[in-house]
C-alpha atoms as a PDB file:
ATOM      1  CA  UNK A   1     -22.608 -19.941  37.022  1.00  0.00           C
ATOM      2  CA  UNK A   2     -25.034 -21.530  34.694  1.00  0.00           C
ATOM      3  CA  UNK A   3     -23.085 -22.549  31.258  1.00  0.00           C
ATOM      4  CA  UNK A   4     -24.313 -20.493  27.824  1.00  0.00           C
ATOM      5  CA  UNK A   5     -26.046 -22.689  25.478  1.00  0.00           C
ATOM      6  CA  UNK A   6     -24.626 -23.630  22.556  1.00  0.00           C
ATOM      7  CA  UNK A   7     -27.606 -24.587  20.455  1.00  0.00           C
ATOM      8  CA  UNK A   8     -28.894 -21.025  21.418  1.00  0.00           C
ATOM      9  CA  UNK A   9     -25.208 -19.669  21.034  1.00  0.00           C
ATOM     10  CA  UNK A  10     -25.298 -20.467  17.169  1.00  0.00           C
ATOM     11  CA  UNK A  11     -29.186 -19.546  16.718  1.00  0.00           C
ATOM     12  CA  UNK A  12     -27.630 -16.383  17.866  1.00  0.00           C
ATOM     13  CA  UNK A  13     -25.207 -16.007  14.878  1.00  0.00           C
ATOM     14  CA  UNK A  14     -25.805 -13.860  12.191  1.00  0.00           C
ATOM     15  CA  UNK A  15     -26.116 -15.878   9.016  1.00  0.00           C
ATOM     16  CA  UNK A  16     -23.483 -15.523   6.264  1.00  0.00           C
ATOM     17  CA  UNK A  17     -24.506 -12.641   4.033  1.00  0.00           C
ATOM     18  CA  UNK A  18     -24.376 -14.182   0.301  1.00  0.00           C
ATOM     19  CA  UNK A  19     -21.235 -13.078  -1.744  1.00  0.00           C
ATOM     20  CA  UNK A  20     -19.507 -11.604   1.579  1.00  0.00           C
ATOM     21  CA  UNK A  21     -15.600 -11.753   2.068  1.00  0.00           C
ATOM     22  CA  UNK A  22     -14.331 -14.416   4.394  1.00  0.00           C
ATOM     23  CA  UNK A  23     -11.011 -11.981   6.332  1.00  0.00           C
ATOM     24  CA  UNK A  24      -8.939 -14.821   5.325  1.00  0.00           C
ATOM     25  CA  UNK A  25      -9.965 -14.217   1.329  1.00  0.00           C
ATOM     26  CA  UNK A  26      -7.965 -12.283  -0.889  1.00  0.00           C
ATOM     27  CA  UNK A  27      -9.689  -8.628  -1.034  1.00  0.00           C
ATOM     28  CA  UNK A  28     -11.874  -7.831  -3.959  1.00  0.00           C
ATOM     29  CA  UNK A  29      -9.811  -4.586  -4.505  1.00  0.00           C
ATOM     30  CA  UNK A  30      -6.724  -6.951  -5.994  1.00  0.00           C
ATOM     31  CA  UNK A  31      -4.089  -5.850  -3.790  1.00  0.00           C
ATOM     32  CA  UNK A  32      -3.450  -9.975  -3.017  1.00  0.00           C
ATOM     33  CA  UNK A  33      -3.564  -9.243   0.504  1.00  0.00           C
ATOM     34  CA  UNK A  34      -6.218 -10.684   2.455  1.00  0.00           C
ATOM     35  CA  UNK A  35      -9.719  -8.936   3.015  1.00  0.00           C
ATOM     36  CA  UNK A  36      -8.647  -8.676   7.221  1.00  0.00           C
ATOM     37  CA  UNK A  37      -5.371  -6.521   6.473  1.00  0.00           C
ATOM     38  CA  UNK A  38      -6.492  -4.883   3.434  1.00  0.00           C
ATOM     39  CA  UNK A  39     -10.554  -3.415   2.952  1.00  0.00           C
ATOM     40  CA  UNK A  40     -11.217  -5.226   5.768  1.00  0.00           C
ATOM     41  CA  UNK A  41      -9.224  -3.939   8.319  1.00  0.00           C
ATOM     42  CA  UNK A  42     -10.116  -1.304  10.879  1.00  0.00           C
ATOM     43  CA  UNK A  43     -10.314   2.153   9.040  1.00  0.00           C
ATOM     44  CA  UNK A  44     -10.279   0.260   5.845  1.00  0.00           C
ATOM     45  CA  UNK A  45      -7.613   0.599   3.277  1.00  0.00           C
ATOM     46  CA  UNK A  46      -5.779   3.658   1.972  1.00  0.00           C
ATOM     47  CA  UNK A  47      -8.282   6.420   0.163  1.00  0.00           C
ATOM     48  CA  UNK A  48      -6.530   5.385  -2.578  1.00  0.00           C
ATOM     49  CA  UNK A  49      -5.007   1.828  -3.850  1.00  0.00           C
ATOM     50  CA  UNK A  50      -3.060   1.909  -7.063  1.00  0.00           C
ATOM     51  CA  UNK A  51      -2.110  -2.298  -7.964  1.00  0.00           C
ATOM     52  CA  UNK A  52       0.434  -1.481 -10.073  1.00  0.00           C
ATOM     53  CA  UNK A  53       1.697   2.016  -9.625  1.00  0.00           C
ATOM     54  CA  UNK A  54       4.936   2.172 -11.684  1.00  0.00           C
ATOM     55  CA  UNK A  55       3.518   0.979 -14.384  1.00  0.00           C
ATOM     56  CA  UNK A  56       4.653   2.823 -17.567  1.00  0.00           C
ATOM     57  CA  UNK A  57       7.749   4.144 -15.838  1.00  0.00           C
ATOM     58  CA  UNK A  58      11.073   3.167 -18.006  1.00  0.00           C
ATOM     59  CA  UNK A  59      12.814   0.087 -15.781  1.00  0.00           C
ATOM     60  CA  UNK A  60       9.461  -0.361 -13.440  1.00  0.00           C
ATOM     61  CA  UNK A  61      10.979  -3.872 -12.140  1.00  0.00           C
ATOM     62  CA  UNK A  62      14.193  -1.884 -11.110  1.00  0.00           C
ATOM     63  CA  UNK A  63      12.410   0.960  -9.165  1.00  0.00           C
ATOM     64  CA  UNK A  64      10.019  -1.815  -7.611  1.00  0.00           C
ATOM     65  CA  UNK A  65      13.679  -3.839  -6.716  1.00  0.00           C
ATOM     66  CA  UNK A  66      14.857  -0.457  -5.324  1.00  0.00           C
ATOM     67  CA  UNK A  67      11.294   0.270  -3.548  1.00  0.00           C
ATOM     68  CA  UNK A  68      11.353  -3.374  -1.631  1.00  0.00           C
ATOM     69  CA  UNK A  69      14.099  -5.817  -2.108  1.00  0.00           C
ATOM     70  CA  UNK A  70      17.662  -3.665  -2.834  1.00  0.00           C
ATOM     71  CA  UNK A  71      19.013  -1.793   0.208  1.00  0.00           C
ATOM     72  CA  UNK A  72      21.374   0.846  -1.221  1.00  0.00           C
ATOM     73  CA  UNK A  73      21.406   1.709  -4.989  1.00  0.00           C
ATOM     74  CA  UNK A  74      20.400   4.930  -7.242  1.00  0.00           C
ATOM     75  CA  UNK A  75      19.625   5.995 -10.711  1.00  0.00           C
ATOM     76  CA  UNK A  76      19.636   9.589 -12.129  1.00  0.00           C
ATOM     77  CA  UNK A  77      16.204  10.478 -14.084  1.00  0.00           C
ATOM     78  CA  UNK A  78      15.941  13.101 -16.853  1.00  0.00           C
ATOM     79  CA  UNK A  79      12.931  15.166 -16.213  1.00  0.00           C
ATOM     80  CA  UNK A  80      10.318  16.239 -18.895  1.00  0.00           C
ATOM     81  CA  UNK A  81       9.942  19.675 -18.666  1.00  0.00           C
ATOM     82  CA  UNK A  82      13.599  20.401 -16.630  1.00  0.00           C
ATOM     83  CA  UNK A  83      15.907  18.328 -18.691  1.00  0.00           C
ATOM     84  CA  UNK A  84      19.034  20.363 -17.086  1.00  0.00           C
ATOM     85  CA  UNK A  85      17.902  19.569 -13.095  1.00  0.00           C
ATOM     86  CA  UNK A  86      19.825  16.897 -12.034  1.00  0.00           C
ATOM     87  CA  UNK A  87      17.138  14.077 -10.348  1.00  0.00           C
ATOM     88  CA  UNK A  88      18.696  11.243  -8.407  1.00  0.00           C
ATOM     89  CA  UNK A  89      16.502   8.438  -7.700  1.00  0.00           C
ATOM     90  CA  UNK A  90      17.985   6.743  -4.365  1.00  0.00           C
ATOM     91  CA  UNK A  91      16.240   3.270  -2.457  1.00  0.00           C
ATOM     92  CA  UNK A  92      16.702   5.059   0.679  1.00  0.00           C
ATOM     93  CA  UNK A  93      17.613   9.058   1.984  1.00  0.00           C
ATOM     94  CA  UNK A  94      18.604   9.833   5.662  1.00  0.00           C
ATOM     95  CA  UNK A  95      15.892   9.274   7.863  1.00  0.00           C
ATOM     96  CA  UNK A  96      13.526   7.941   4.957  1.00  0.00           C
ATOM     97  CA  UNK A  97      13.035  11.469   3.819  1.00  0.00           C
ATOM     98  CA  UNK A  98      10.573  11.586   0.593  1.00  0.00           C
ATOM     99  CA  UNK A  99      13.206  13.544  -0.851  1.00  0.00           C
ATOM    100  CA  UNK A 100      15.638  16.292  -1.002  1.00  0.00           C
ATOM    101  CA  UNK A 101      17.280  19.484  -1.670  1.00  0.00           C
ATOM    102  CA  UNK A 102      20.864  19.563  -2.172  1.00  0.00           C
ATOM    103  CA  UNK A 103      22.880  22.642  -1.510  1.00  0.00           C
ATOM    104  CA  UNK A 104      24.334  21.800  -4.693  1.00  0.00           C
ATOM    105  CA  UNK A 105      20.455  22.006  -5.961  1.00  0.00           C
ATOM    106  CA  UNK A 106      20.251  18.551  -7.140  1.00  0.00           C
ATOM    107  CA  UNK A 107      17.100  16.883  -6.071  1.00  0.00           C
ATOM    108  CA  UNK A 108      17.139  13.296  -4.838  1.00  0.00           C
ATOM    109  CA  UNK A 109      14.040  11.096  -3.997  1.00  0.00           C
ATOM    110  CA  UNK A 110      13.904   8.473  -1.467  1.00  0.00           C
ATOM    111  CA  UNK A 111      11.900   5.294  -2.181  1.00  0.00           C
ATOM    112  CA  UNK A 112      11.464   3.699   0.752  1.00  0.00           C
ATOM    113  CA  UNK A 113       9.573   6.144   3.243  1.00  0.00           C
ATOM    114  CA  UNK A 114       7.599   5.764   5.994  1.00  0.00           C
ATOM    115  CA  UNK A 115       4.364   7.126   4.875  1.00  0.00           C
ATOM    116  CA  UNK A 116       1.906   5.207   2.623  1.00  0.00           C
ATOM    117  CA  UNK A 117      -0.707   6.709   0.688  1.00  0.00           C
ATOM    118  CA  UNK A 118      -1.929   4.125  -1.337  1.00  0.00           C
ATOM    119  CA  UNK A 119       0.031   5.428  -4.547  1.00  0.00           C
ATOM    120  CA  UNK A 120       3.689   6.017  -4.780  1.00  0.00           C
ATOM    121  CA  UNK A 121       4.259   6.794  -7.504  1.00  0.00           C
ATOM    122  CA  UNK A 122       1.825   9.324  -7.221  1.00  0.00           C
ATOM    123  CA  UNK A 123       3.534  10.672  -3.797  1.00  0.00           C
ATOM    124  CA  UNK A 124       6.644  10.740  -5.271  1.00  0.00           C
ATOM    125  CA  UNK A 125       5.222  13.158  -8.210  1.00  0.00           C
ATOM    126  CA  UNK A 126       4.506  15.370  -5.611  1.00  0.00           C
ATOM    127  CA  UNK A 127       7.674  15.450  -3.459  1.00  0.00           C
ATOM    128  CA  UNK A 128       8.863  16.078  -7.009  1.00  0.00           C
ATOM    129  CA  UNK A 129       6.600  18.977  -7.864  1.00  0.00           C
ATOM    130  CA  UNK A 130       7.160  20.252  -4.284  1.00  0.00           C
ATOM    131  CA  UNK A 131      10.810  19.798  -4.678  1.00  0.00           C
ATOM    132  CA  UNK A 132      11.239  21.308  -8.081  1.00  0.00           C
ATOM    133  CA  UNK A 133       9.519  24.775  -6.244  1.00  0.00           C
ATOM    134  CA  UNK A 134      11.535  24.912  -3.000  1.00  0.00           C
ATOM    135  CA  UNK A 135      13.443  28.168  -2.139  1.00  0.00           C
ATOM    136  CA  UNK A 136      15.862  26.747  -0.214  1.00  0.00           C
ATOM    137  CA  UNK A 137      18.152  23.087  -0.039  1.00  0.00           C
ATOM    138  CA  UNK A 138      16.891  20.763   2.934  1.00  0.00           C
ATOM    139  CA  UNK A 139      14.223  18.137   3.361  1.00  0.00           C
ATOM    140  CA  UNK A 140      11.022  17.482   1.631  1.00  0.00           C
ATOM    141  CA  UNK A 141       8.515  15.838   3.683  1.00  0.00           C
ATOM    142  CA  UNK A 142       5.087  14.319   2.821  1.00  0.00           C
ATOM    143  CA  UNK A 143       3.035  14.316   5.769  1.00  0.00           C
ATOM    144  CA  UNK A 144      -0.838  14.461   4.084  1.00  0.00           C
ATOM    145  CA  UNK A 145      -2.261  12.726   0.865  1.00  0.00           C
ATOM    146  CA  UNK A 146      -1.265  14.510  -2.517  1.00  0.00           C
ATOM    147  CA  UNK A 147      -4.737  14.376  -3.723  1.00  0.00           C
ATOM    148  CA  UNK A 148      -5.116  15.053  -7.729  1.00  0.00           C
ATOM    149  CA  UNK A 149      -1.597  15.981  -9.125  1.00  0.00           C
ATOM    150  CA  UNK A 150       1.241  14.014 -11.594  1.00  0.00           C
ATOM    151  CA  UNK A 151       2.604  11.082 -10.895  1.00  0.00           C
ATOM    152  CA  UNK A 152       6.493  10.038 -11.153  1.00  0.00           C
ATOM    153  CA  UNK A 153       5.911   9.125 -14.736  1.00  0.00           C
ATOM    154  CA  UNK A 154       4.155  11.778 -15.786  1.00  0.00           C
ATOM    155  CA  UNK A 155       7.520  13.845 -15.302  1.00  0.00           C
ATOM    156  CA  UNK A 156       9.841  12.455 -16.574  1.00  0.00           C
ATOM    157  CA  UNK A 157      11.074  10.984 -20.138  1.00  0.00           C
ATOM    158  CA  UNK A 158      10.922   7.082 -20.917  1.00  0.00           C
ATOM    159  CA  UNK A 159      14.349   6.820 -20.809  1.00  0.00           C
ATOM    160  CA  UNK A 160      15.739   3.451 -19.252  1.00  0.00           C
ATOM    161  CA  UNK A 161      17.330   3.746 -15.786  1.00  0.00           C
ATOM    162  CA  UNK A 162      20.932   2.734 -15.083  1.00  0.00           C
ATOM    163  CA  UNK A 163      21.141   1.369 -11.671  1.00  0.00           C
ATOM    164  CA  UNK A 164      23.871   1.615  -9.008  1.00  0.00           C
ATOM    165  CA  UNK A 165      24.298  -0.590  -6.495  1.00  0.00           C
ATOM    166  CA  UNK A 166      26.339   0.306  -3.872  1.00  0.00           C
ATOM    167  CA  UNK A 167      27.862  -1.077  -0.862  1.00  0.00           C
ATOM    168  CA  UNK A 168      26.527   1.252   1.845  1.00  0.00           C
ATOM    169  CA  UNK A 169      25.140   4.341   1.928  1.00  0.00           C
ATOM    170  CA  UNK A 170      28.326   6.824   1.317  1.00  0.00           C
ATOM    171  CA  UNK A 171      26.445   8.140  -1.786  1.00  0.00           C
ATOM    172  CA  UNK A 172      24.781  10.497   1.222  1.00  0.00           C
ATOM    173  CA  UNK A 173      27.737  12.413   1.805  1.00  0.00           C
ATOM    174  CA  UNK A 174      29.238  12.112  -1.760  1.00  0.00           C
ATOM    175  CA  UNK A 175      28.646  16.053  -2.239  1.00  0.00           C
ATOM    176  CA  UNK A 176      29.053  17.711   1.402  1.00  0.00           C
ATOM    177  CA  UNK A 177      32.407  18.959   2.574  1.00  0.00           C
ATOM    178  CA  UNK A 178      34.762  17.146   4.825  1.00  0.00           C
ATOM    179  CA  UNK A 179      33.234  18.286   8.455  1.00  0.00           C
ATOM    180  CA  UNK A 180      29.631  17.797   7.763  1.00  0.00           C
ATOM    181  CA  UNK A 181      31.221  14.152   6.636  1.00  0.00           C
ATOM    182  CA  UNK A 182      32.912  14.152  10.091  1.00  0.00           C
ATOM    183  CA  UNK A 183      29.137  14.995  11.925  1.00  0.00           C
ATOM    184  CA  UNK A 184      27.821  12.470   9.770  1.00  0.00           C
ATOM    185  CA  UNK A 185      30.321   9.168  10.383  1.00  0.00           C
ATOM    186  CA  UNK A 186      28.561   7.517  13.658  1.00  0.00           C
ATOM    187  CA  UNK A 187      25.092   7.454  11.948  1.00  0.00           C
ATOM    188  CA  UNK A 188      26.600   6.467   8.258  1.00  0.00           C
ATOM    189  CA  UNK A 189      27.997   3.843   9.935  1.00  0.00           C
ATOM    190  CA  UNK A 190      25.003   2.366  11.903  1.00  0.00           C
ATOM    191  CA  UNK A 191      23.188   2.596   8.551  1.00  0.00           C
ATOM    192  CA  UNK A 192      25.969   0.710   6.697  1.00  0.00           C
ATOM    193  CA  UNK A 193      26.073  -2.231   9.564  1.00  0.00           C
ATOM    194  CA  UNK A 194      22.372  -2.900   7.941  1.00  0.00           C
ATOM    195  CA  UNK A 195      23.130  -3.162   4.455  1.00  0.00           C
ATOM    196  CA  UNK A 196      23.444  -6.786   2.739  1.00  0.00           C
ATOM    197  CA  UNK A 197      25.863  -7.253  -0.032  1.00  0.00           C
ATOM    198  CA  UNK A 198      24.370  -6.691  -3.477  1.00  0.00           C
ATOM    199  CA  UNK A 199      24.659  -6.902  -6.836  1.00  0.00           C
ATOM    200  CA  UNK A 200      22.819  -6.247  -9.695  1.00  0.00           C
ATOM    201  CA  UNK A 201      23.082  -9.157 -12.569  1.00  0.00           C
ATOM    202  CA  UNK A 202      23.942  -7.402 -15.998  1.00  0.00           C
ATOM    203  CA  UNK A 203      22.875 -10.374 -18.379  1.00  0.00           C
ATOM    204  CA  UNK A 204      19.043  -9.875 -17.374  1.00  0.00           C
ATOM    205  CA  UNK A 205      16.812  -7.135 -16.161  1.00  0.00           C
ATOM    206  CA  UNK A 206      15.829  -6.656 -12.540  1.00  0.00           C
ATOM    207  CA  UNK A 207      17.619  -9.548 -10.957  1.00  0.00           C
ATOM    208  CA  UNK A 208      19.911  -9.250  -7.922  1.00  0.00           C
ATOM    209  CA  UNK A 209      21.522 -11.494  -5.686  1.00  0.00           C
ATOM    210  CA  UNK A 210      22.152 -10.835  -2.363  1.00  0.00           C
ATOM    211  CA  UNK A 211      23.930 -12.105   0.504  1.00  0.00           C
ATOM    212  CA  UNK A 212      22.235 -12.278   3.773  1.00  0.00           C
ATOM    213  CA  UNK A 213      24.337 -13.912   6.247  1.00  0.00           C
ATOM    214  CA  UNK A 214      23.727 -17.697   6.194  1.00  0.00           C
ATOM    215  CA  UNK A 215      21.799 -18.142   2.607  1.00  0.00           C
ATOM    216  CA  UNK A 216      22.455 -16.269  -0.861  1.00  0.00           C
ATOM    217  CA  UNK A 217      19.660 -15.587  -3.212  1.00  0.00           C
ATOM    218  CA  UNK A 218      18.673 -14.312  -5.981  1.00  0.00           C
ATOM    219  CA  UNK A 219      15.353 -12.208  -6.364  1.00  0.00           C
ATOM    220  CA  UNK A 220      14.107 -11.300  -9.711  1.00  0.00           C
ATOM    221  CA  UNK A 221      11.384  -8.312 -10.268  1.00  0.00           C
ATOM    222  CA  UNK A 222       9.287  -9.404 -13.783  1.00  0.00           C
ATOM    223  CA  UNK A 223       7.126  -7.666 -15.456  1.00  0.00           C
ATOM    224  CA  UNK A 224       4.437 -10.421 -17.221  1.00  0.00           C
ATOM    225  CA  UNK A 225       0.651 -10.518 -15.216  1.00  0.00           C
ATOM    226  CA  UNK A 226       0.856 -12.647 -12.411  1.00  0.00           C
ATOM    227  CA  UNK A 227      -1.444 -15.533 -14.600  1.00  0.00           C
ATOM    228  CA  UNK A 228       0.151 -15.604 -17.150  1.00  0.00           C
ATOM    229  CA  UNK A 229       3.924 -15.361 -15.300  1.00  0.00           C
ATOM    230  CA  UNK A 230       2.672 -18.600 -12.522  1.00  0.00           C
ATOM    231  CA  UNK A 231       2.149 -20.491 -15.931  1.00  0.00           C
ATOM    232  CA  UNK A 232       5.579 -19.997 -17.522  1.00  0.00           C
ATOM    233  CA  UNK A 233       7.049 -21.108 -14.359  1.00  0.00           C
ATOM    234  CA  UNK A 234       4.505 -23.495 -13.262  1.00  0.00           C
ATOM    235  CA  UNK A 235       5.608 -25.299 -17.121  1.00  0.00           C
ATOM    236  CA  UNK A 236       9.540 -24.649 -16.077  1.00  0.00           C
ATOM    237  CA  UNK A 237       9.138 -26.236 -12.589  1.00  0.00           C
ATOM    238  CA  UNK A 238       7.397 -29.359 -13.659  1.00  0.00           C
ATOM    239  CA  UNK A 239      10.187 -29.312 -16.253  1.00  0.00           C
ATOM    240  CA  UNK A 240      13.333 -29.449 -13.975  1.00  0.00           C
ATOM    241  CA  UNK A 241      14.098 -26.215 -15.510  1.00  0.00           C
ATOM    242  CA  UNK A 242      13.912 -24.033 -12.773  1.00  0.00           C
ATOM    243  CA  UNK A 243      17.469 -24.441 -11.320  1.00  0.00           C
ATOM    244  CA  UNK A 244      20.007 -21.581 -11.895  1.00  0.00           C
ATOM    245  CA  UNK A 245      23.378 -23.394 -10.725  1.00  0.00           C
ATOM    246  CA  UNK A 246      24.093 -27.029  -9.083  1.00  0.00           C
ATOM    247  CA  UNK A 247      22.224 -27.042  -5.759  1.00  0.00           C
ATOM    248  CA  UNK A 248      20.268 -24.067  -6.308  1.00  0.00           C
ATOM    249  CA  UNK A 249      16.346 -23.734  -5.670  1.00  0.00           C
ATOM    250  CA  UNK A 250      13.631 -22.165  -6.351  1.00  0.00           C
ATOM    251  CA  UNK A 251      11.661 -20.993  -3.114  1.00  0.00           C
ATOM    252  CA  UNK A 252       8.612 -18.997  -4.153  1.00  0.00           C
ATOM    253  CA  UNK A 253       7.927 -15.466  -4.812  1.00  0.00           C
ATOM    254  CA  UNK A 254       7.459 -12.164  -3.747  1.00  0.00           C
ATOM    255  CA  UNK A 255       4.144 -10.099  -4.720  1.00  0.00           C
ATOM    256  CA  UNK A 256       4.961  -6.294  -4.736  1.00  0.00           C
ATOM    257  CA  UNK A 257       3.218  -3.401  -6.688  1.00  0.00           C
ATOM    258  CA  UNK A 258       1.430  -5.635  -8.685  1.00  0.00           C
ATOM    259  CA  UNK A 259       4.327  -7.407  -9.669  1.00  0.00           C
ATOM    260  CA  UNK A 260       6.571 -10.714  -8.941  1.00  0.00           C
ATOM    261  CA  UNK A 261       9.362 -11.234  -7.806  1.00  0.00           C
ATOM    262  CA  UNK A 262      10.993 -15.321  -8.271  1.00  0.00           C
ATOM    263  CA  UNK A 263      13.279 -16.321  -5.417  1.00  0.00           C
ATOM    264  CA  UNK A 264      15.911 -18.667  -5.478  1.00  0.00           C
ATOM    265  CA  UNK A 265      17.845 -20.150  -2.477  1.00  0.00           C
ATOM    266  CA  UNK A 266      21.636 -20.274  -3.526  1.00  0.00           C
ATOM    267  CA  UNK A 267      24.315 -22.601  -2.284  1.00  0.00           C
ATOM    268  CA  UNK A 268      26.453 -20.184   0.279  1.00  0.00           C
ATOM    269  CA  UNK A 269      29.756 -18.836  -1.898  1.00  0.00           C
ATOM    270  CA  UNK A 270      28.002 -18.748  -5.788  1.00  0.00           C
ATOM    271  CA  UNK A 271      27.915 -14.992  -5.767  1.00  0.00           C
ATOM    272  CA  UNK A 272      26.584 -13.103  -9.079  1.00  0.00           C
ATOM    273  CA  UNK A 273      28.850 -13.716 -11.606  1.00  0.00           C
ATOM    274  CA  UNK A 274      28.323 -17.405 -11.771  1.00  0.00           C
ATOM    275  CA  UNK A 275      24.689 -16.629 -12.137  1.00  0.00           C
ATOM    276  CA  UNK A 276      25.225 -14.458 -15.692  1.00  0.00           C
ATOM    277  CA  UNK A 277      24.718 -17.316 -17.951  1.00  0.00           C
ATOM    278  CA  UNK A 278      22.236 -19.564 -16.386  1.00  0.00           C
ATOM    279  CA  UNK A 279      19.521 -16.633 -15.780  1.00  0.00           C
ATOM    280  CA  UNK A 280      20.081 -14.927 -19.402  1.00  0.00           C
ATOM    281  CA  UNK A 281      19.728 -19.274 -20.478  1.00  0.00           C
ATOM    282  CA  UNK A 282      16.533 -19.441 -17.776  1.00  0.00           C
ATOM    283  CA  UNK A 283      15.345 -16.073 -19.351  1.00  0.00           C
ATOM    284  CA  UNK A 284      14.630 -18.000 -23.073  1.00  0.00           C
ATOM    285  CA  UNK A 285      13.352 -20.773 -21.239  1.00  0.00           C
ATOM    286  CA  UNK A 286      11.103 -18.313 -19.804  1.00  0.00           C
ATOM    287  CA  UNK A 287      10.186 -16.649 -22.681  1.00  0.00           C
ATOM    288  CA  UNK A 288       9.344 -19.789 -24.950  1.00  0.00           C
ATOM    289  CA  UNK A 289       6.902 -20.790 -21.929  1.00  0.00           C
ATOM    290  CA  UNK A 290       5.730 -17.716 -21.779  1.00  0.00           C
ATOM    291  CA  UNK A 291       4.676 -18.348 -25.403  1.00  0.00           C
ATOM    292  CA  UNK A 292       2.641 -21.871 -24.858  1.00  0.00           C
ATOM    293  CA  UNK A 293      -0.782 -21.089 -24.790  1.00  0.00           C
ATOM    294  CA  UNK A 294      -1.570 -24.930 -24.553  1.00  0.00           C
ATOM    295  CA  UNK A 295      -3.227 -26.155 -21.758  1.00  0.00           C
ATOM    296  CA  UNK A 296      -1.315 -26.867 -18.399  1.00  0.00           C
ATOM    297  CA  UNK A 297      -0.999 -30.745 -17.924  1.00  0.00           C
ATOM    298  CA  UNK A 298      -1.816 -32.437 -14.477  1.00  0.00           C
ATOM    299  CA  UNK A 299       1.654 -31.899 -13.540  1.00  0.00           C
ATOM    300  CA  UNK A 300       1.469 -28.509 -14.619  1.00  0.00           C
ATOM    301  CA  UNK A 301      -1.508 -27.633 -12.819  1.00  0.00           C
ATOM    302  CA  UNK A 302       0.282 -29.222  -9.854  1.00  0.00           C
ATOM    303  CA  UNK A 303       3.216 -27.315  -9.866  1.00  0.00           C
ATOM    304  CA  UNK A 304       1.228 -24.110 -10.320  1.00  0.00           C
ATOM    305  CA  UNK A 305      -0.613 -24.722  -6.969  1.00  0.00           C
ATOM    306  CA  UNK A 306       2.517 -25.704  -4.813  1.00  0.00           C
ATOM    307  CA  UNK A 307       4.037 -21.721  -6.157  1.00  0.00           C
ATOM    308  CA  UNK A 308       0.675 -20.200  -5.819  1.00  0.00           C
ATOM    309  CA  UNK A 309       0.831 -21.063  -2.214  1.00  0.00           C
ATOM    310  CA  UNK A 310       4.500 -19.734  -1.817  1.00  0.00           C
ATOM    311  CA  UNK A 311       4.040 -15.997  -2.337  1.00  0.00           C
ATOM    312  CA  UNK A 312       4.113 -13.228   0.095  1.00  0.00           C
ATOM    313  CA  UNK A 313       2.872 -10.061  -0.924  1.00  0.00           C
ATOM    314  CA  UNK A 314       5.024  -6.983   0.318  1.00  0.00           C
ATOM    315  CA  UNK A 315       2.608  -4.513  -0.927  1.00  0.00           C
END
């Protein structure tokens, strides 16, 4: 079989159209992922892309931490228009419902779901809504795009969340009697074998350590624009200021709803408490950085690259 030609092989290829998006590129849209798993894919993204849907929501580094990083906590919200309707706000509901109907007619909404529709904040205003007008306790399910309709913080007041974490998921069964708890103990307890130990630091906002097995760590939702935050800590790094406790390290970040999330590796054994006063003292640090609007030195700018190149965007 006669060989293909290569000169006539590349005469063949279409030329580069100007200002197209290599799939390796970061998509125009500003999601961070790249162009080939974002627009670029097959089908194309979601209808709908919000960057940064919780913004405006009261704690919106703590739901994003409950969304992606924290496996069992809650938070009650006070709604708008229903101040009396008790609203639990859970990081996960049996069988990553949207939400539910208590027979006690509490409503509870699940964070982390299966379905994606490009805005979830939006799709959990309307397993809200949907919620709000069901006749009868059971699940709430989302199965189609909510189209026009309020969003999560459209419904609810600007009060400031206070976050449980909790060491399993028990908080399912905290209101059903004792033989529904019965039916309920084999798959409680397969759901409980997956949770890591967490804990929620009090001294800052939106940092938790965690415990997974063979390393500790500490991941820390904040709320500055991704420029301006890869500055501060670009300034911090190049500093030697980056390191919470004796041996600790920072690894790189997590991108998630338009937001990042610092990661430190932890010596195995710290735990959270001994991480109280060195974040609150790295959170000043932070802040004064924050305020420098001087130009980043060489071994600024050098820093900055090496944690540009170690982030992973979750969503």
């Amino acid at each position: 079989m006669a060989k293909k030609s290569r000169t006539k092989a590349r005469d063949q290829q279409t030329e580069p159209v100007e200002g197209a998006v290599g799939p390796r590129q970061p998509c125009p849209c500003g999601s961070g992922k790249r162009y080939k798993a974002c627009h670029g894919a097959a089908g194309g993204a979601p209808d709908v892309f919000v960057a940064r849907p919780f913004e405006g929501m009261p704690s919106e580094c703590d739901v994003v931490a409950l969304r992606e990083l924290v496996p069992a906590a809650t938070a009650m919200l006070t709604l708008a228009d229903h101040p009396d309707q008790v609203v639990k706000l859970c990081s996960m509901l049996p069988m990553a419902a949207p939400a539910m109907v208590r027979d006690s007619g509490e409503i509870w909404l699940g964070l982390q779901v299966q379905h994606n529709f490009g805005d979830p904040a939006r799709d959990l205003g309307a397993v809200l809504t949907a919620a709000l007008a069901a006749s009868e306790p059971g699940i709430v399910g989302l199965t189609t795009p909510p189209g026009e309709g309020p969003r999560l913080q459209d419904l609810i007041t600007d009060e400031s969340l206070t976050i449980t974490v909790h060491d399993g998921f028990d908080y399912w069964i905290s209101d059903v009697d004792a033989d529904e708890r019965a039916d309920m103990a084999a798959a409680l307890e397969q759901a409980n074998d997956s949770v890591t130990p967490t804990a929620k630091l009090t001294s800052v906002e939106a940092a938790y350590w965690t415990n997974v097995g063979p390393k500790e760590h500490l991941r820390w939702v904040m709320p500055e624009p991704e420029d301006q935050l890869l500055d501060a800590l670009a300034r911090l790094h190049a500093a030697g200021k980056d390191e919470l406790v004796a041996g600790s390290r920072f690894v790189g970040m997590f991108r998630a709803h338009g937001l990042l999330a610092p990661v430190w590796d932890l010596p195995v054994g710290t735990g959270p408490e001994p991480l109280e006063e060195p974040a609150e003292r790295f959170a000043a640090d932070l802040a004064a950085a924050l305020a420098d609007t001087s130009d980043l030195t060489p071994e600024q700018r050098a820093a900055r690259s090496g944690l540009a190149n170690r982030q992973v965007t979750i969503r």
